[in-house]
Protein backbone atom coordinates (compact mmCIF):
# COMPACT_ATOMS: atom_id res chain seq x y z
CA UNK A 1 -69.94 58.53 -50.93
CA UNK A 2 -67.01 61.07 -50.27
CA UNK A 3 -64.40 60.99 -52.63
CA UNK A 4 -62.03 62.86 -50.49
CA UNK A 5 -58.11 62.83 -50.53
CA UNK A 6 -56.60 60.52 -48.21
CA UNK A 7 -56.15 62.48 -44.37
CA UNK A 8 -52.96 64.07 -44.67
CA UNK A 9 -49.80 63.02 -42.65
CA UNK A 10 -51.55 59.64 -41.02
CA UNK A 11 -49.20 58.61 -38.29
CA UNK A 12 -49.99 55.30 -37.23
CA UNK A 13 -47.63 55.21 -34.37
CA UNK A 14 -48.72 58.23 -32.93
CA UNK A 15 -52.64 56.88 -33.48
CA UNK A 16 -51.43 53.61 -31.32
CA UNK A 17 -49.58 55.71 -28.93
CA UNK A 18 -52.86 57.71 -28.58
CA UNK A 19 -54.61 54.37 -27.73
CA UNK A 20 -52.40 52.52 -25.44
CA UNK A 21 -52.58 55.97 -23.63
CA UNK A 22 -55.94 55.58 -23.48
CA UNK A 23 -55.83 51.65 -22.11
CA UNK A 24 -53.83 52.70 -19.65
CA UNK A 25 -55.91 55.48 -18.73
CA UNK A 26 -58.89 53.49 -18.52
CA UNK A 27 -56.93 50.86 -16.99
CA UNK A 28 -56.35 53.86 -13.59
CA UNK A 29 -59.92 54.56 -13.50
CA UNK A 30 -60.85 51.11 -13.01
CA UNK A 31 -58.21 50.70 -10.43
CA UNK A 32 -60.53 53.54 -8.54
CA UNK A 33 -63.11 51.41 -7.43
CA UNK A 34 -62.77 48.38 -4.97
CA UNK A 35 -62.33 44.66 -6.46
CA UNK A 36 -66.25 43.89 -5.03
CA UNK A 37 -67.37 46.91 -6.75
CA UNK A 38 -67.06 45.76 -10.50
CA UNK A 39 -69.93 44.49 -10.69
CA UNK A 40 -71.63 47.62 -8.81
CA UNK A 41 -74.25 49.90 -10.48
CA UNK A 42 -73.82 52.94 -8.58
CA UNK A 43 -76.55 55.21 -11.05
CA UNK A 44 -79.50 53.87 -12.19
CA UNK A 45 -80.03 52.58 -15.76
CA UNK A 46 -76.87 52.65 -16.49
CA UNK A 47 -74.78 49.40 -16.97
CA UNK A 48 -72.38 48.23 -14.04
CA UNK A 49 -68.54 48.98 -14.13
CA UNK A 50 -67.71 45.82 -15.83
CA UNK A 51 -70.04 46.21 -18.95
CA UNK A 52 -67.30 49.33 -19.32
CA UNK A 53 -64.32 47.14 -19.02
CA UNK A 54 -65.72 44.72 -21.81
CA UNK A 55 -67.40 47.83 -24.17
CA UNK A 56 -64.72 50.09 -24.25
CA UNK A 57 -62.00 47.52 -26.50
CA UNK A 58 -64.97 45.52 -28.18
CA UNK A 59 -66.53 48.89 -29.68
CA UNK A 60 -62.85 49.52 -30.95
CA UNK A 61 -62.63 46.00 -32.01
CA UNK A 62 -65.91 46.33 -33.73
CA UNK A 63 -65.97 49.38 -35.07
CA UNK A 64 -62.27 49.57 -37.19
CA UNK A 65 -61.14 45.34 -37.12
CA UNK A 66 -64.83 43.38 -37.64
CA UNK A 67 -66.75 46.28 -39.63
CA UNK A 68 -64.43 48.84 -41.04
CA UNK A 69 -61.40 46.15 -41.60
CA UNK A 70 -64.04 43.24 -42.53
CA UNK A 71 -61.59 40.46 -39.96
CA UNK A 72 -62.93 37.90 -38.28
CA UNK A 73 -64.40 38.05 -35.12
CA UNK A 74 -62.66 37.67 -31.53
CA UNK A 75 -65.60 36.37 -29.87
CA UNK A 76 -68.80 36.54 -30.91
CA UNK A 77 -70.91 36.23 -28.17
CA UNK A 78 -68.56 38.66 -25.99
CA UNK A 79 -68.98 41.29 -29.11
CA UNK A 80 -72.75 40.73 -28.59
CA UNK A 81 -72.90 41.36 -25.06
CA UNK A 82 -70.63 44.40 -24.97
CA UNK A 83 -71.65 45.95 -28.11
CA UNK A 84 -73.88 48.84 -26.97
CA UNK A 85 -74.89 50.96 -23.85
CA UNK A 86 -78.46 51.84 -23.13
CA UNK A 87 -80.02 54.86 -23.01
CA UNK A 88 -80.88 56.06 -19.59
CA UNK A 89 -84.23 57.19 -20.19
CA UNK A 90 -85.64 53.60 -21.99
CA UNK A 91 -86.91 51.95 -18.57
CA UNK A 92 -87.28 48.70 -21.20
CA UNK A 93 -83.54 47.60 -21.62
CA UNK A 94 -83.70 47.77 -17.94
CA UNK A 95 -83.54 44.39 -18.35
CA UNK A 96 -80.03 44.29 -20.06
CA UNK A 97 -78.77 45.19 -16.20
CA UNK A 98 -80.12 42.20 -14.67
CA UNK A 99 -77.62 39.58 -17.15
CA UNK A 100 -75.00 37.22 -15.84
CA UNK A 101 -71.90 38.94 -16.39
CA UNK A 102 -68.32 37.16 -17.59
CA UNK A 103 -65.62 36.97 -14.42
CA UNK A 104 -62.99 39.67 -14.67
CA UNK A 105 -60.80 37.35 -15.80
CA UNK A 106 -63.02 36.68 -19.09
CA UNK A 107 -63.44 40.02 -19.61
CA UNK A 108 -59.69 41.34 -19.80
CA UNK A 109 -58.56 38.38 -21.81
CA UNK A 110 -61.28 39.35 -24.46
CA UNK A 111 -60.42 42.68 -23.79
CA UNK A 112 -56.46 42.07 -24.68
CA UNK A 113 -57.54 40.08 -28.05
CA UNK A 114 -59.40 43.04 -29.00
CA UNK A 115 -56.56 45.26 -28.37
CA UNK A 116 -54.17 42.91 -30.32
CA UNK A 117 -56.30 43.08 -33.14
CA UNK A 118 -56.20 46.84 -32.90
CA UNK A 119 -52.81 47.31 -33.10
CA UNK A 120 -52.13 44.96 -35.45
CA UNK A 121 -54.36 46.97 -37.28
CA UNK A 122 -52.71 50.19 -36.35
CA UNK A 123 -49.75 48.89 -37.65
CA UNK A 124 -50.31 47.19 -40.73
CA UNK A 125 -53.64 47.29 -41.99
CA UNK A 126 -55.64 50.33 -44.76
CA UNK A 127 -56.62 52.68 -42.35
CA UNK A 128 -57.23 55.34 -44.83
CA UNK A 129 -59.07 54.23 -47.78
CA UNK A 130 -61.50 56.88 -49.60
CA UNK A 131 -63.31 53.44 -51.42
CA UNK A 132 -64.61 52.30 -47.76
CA UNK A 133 -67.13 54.31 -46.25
CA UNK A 134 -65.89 53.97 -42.44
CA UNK A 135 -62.30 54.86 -43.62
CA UNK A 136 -62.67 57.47 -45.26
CA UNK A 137 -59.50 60.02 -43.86
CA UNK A 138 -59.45 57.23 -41.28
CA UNK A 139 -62.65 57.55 -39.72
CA UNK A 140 -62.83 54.65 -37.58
CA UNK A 141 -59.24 54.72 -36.53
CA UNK A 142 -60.10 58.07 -34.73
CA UNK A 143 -63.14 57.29 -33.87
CA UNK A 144 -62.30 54.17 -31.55
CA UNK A 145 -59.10 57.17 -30.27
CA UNK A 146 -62.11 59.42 -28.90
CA UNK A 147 -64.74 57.27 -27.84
CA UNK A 148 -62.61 55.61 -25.14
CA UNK A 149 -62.22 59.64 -24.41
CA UNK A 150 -65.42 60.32 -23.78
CA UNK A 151 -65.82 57.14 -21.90
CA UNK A 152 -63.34 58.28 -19.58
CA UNK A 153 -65.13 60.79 -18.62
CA UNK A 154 -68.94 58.92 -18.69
CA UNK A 155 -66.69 56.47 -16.24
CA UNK A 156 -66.25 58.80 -13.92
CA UNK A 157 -69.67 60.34 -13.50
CA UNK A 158 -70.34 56.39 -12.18
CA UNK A 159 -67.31 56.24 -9.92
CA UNK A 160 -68.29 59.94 -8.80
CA UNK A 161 -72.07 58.21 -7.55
CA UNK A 162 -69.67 54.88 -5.99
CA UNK A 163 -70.01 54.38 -2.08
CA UNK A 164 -67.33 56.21 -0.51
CA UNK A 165 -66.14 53.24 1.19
CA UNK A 166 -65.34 51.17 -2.44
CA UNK A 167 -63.62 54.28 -3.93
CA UNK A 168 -59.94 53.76 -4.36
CA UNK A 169 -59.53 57.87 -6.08
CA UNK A 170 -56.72 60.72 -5.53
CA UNK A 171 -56.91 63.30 -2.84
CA UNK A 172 -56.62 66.89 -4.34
CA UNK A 173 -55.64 70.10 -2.28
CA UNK A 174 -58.88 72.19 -2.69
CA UNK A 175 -59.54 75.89 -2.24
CA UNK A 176 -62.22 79.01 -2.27
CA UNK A 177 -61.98 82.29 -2.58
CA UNK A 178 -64.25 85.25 -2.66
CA UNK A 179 -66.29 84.61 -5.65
CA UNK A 180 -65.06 86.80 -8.58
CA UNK A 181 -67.44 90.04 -9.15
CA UNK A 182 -67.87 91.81 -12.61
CA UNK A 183 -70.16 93.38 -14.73
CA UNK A 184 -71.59 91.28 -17.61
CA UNK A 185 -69.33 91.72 -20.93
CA UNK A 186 -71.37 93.54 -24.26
CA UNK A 187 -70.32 90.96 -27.01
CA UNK A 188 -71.36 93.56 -30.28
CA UNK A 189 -73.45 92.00 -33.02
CA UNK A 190 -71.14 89.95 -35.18
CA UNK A 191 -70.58 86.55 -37.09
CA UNK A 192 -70.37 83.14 -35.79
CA UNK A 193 -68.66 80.34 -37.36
CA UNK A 194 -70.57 76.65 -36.05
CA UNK A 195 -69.28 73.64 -37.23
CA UNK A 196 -66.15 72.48 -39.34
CA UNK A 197 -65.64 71.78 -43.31
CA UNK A 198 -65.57 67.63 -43.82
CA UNK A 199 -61.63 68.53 -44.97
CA UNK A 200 -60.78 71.02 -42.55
CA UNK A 201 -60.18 69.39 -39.24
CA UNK A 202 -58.77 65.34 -39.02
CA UNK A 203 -61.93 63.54 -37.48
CA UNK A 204 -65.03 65.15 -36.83
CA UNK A 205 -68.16 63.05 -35.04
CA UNK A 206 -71.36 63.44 -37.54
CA UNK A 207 -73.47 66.48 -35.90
CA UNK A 208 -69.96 68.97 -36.11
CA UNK A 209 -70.92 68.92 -39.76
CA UNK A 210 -71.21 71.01 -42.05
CA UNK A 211 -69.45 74.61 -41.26
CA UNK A 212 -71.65 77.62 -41.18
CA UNK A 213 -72.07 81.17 -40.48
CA UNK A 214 -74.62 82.92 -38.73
CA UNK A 215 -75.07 86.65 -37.79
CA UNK A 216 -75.80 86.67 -33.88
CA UNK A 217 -77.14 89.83 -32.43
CA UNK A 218 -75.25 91.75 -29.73
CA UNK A 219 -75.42 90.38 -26.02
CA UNK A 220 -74.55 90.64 -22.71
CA UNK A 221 -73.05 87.67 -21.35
CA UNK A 222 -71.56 86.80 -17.39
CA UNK A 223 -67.62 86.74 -17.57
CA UNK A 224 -67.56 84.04 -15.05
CA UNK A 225 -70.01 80.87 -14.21
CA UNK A 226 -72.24 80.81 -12.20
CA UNK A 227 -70.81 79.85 -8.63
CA UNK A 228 -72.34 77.96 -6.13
CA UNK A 229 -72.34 80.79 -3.49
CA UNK A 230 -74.69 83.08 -6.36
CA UNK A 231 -76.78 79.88 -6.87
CA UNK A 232 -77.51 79.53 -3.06
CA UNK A 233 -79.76 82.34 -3.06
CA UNK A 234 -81.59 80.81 -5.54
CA UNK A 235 -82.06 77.48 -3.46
CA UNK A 236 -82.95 79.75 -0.35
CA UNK A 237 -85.86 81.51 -1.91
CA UNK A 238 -87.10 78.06 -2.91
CA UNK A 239 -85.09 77.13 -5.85
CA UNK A 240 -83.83 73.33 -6.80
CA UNK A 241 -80.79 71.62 -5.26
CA UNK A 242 -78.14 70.96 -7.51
CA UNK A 243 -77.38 67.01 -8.00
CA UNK A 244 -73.88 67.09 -6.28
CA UNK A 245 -75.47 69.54 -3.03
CA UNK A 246 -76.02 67.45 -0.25
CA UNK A 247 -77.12 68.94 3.33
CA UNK A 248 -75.59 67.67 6.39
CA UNK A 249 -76.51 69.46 9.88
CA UNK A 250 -78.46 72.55 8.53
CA UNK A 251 -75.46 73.28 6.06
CA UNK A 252 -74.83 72.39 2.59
CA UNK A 253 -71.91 70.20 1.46
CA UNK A 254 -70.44 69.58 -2.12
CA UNK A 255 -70.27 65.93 -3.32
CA UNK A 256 -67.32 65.92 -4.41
CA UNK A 257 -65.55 63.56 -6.83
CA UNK A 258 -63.59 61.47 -4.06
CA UNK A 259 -64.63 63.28 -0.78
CA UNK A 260 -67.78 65.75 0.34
CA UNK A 261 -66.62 69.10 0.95
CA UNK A 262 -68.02 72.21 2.57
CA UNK A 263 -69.80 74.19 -0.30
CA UNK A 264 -66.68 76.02 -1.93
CA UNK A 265 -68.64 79.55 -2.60
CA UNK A 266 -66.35 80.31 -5.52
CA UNK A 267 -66.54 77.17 -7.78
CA UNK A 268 -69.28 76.82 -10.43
CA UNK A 269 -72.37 75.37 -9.58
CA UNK A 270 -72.78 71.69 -11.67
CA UNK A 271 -76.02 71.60 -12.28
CA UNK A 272 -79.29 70.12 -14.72
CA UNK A 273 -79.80 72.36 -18.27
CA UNK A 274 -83.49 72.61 -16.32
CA UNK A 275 -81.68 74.07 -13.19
CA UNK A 276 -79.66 76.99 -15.18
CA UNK A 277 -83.16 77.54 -16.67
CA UNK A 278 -84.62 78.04 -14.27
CA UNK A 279 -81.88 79.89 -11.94
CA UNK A 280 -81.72 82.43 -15.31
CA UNK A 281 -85.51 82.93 -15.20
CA UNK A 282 -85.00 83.80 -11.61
CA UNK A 283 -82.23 86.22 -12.00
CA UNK A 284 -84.65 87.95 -15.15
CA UNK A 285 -81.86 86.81 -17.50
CA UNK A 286 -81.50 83.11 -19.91
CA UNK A 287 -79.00 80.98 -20.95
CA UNK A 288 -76.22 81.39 -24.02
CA UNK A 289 -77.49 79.55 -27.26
CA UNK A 290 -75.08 77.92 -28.81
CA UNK A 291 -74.01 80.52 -31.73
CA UNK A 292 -73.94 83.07 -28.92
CA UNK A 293 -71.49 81.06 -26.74
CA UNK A 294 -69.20 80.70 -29.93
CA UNK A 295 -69.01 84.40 -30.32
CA UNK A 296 -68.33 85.12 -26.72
CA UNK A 297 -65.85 82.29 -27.07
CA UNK A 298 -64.42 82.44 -30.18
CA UNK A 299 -65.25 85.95 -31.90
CA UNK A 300 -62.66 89.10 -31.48
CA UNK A 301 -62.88 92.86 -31.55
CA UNK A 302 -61.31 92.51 -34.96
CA UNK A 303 -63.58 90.37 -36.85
CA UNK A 304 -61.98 87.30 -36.97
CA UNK A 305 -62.49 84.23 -35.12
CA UNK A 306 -59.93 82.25 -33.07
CA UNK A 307 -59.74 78.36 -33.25
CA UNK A 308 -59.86 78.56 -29.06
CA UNK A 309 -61.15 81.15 -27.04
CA UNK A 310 -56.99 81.85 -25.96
CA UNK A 311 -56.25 82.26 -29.80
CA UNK A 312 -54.13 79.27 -32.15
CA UNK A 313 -52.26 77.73 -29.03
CA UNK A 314 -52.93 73.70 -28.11
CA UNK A 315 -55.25 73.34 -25.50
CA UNK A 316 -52.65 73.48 -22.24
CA UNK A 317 -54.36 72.25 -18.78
CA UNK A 318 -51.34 74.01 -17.40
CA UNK A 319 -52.35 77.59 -18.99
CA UNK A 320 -55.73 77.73 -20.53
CA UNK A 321 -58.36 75.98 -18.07
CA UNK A 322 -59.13 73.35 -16.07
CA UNK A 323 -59.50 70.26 -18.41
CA UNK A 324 -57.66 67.48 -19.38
CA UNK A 325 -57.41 65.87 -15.96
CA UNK A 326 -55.54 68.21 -14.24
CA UNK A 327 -57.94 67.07 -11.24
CA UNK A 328 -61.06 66.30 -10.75
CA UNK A 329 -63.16 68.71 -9.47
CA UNK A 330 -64.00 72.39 -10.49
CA UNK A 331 -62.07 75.40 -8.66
CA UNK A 332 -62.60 78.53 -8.27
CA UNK A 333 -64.08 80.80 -11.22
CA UNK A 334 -61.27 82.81 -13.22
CA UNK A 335 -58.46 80.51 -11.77
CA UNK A 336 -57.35 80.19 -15.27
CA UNK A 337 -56.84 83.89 -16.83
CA UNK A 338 -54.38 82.91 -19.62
CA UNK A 339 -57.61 81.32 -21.35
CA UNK A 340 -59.78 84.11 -21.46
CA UNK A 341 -61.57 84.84 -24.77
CA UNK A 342 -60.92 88.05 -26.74
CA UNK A 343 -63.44 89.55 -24.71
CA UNK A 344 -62.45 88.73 -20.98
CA UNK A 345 -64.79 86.03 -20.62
CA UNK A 346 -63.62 83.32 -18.63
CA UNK A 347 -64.09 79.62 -18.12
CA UNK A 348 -65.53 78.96 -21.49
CA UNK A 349 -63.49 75.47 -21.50
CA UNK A 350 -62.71 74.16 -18.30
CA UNK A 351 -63.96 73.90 -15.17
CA UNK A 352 -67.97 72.22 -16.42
CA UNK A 353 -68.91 71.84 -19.66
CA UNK A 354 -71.49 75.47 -20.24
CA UNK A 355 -75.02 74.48 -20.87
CA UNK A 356 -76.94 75.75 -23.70
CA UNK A 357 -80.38 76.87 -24.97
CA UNK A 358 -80.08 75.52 -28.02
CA UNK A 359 -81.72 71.92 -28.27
CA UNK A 360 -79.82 69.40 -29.86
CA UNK A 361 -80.23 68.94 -33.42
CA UNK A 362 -78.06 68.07 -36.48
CA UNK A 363 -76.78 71.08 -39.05
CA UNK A 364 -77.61 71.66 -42.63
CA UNK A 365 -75.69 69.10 -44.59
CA UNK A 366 -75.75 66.59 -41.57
CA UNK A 367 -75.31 62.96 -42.47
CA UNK A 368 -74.82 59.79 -40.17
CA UNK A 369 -70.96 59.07 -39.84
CA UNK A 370 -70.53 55.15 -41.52
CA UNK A 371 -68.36 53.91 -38.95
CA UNK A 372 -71.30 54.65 -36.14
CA UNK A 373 -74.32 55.25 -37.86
CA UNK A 374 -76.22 55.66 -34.67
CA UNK A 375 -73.75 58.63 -32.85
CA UNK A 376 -76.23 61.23 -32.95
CA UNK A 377 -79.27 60.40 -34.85
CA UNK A 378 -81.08 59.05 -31.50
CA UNK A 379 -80.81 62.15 -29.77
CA UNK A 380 -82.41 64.89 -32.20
CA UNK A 381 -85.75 64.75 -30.27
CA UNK A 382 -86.03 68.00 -28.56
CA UNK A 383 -84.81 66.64 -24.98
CA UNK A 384 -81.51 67.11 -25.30
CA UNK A 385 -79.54 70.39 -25.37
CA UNK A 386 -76.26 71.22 -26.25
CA UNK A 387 -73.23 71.70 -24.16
CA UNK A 388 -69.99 73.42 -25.27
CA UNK A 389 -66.52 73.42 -23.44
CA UNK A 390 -65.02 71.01 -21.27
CA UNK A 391 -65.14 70.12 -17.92
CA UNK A 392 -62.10 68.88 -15.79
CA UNK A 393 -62.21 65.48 -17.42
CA UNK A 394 -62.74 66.08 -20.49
CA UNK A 395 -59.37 65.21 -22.87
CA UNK A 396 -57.06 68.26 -24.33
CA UNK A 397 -57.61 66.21 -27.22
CA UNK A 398 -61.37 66.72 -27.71
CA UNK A 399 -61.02 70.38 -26.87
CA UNK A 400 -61.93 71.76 -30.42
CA UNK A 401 -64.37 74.13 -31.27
CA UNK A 402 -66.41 72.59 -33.46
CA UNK A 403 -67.10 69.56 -30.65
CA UNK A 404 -70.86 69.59 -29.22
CA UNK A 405 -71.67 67.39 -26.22
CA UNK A 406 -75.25 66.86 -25.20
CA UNK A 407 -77.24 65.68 -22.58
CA UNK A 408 -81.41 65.37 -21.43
CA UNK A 409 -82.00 68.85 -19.89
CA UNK A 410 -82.71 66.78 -16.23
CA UNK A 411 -79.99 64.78 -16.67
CA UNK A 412 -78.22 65.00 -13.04
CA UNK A 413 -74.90 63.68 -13.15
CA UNK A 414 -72.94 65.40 -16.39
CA UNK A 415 -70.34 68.46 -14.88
CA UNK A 416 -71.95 71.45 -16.19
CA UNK A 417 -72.44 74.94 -15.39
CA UNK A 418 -73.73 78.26 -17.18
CA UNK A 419 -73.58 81.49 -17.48
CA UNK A 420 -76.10 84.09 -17.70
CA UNK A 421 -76.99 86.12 -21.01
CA UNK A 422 -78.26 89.36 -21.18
CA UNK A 423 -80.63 90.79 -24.14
């Protein structure tokens, strides 16, 4: 076991802050989707909106009060049936889609037990103790914070697949331009910092550790994404459709988040890891691997390395990309200059999370986080690859560089893009 220093500066009111923020937030997605849509399941093999509305407090519940905090239980049977999602690929818990599911009603009252619990514990309980595994520098306290994160954004892949006549979402003003044109940026040979010490950042999910440097030979790399308009060419000579394309009347349309749009020429094309693989192949070029996308992101003329690819600044929707809800679909590439990396490359957070080569797989050091043993461990088989970034619903608050999303390379309804690399 660690035998760390407490997390300096713990701030429990800013931690429950952080999660009523969060309730509420997931409290406006659900108010996206019709009343007869909660129990809907608008993607396959994955659970319907309300498993969501019961998961997202009783993982919190379960994770820092029942397990970390050793309380009693809220409701055991709720706790049961809420306790885990399934993986989309295991046809065999298909079966976990087909149960009886509690009335709304049930559900938010066990809901709003768990999040009295939580706050209670926010406010008065250990949440820092280096003798208990799952609080060590308050583990499970932030974990809870960015799980209902991510689920935010998970949610909205599912509302993004809803019938267009049960989606309750915001209208955004939309535009396209003519699609930015440059010549791919020489990153020089260099070093590449992956990862984060256990001690050097406040909460860390288990595969960001441990820190490490590798020497990454010089590249070429696209300053921009891919755009839609460059990927048509590729579905004209025969090439795949992306997942949000849709054709209507011999032209293509883009599915977007609350509408369908004419295909917006200069926004990056959202697409499969398989896809950009195979769009690369066409082109005679690959993908970034992950070390090579933190040295176009984070590396510098100088030598050093930057914590974002802007420089020390907090991630700023406003300035630095298009992230942290700012809206919900991608616009065009290079609409967000001010978060350029040291080398003029643009887009490497915002606007799609950037698809990677690299297969997902834990670092040297790597050991399952305590508070959720099973975070990563049941993806390290080869199918998944990593994604860096952030797409326009990802939280500023997860925008870090040592973060690594993943998904199965065929998995069609993530928001993420590439760019091309050049050897």
């Amino acid at each position: 076991m660690d035998t760390l220093a407490p997390a300096a500066g713990l701030d429990r009111e800013a931690m429950a802050a952080r999660y009523r923020a969060n309730r509420r937030r997931t409290a406006g997605l659900f108010a996206m989707i019709a009343p007869e849509a909660y129990e809907d399941r608008p993607i396959p093999l994955r659970h319907p909106f309300v498993f969501y509305d019961g998961h997202i407090p009783d993982f919190a519940f379960i994770t820092l009060v029942r397990d970390a905090l050793k309380r009693p239980s809220v409701d055991p049977e709720l706790e049961r049936l809420f306790n885990r999602g399934i993986d989309p690929r295991d046809a065999a818990t298909a079966a976990q889609l087909q149960k009886p599911w509690p009335d709304r009603a049930t559900v938010r009252a066990f809901g709003d037990a768990c999040d009295a619990a939580i706050f209670d514990a926010f406010a008065n309980a250990r949440l820092d103790d280096p003798s208990n595994p799952s609080l060590v520098r308050a583990e499970a306290a932030y974990n809870i914070l960015e799980h209902e994160e991510m689920h935010h954004e998970t949610f909205t892949y599912i509302v993004h697949r809803l019938a267009r006549d049960k989606q309750r979402g915001p209208r955004f003003e939309h535009r396209d331009v003519a699609p930015p044109r440059r010549e791919p940026v020489a990153i020089p040979a260099g070093r590449a910092t992956l990862g984060a010490r256990r001690d050097g950042i406040p909460f860390g999910w288990d595969n960001e550790f441990d820190e490490h440097a590798l020497d990454v030979a010089a590249f070429g790399v696209d300053a921009y994404d891919v755009t839609n308009g460059e990927y048509l060419a590729f579905v004209r000579d025969g090439g795949p459709l992306p997942p949000f394309w849709l054709e209507r009347d011999g032209a293509f349309m883009l599915l977007g988040a609350f509408e369908d749009l004419p295909l917006p020429s200069s926004w990056p094309v959202w697409c499969t890891q398989e896809q950009a693989t195979a769009f690369a192949r066409w082109s005679g070029t690959r993908l970034l691997t992950e070390p090579e996308y933190h040295r176009a992101a984070f590396g510098t003329p100088g030598g050093e390395e930057r914590a974002h690819p802007w420089g020390d600044a907090a991630p700023d929707p406003a300035r630095h990309g298009n992230f942290g809800w700012r809206r919900f679909d991608p616009e065009p590439a290079g609409s967000s200059p001010d978060g350029a990396s040291a080398w003029g490359v643009h887009d490497l957070v915002g606007n799609g999370w950037e698809w990677t080569a690299t297969p997902f797989a834990p670092f040297a050091g790597f050991r399952p986080m305590a508070s959720y043993p099973l975070y990563s461990n049941d993806f390290f088989d080869g199918m998944h690859f990593v994604m860096k970034g952030a797409s326009p619903v990802t939280a500023s608050t997860l925008v870090r560089r040592s973060l690594r999303n993943w998904f199965y390379f065929d998995y069609p309804y993530v928001y993420a893009t590439f760019r091309r690399a050049y050897d």
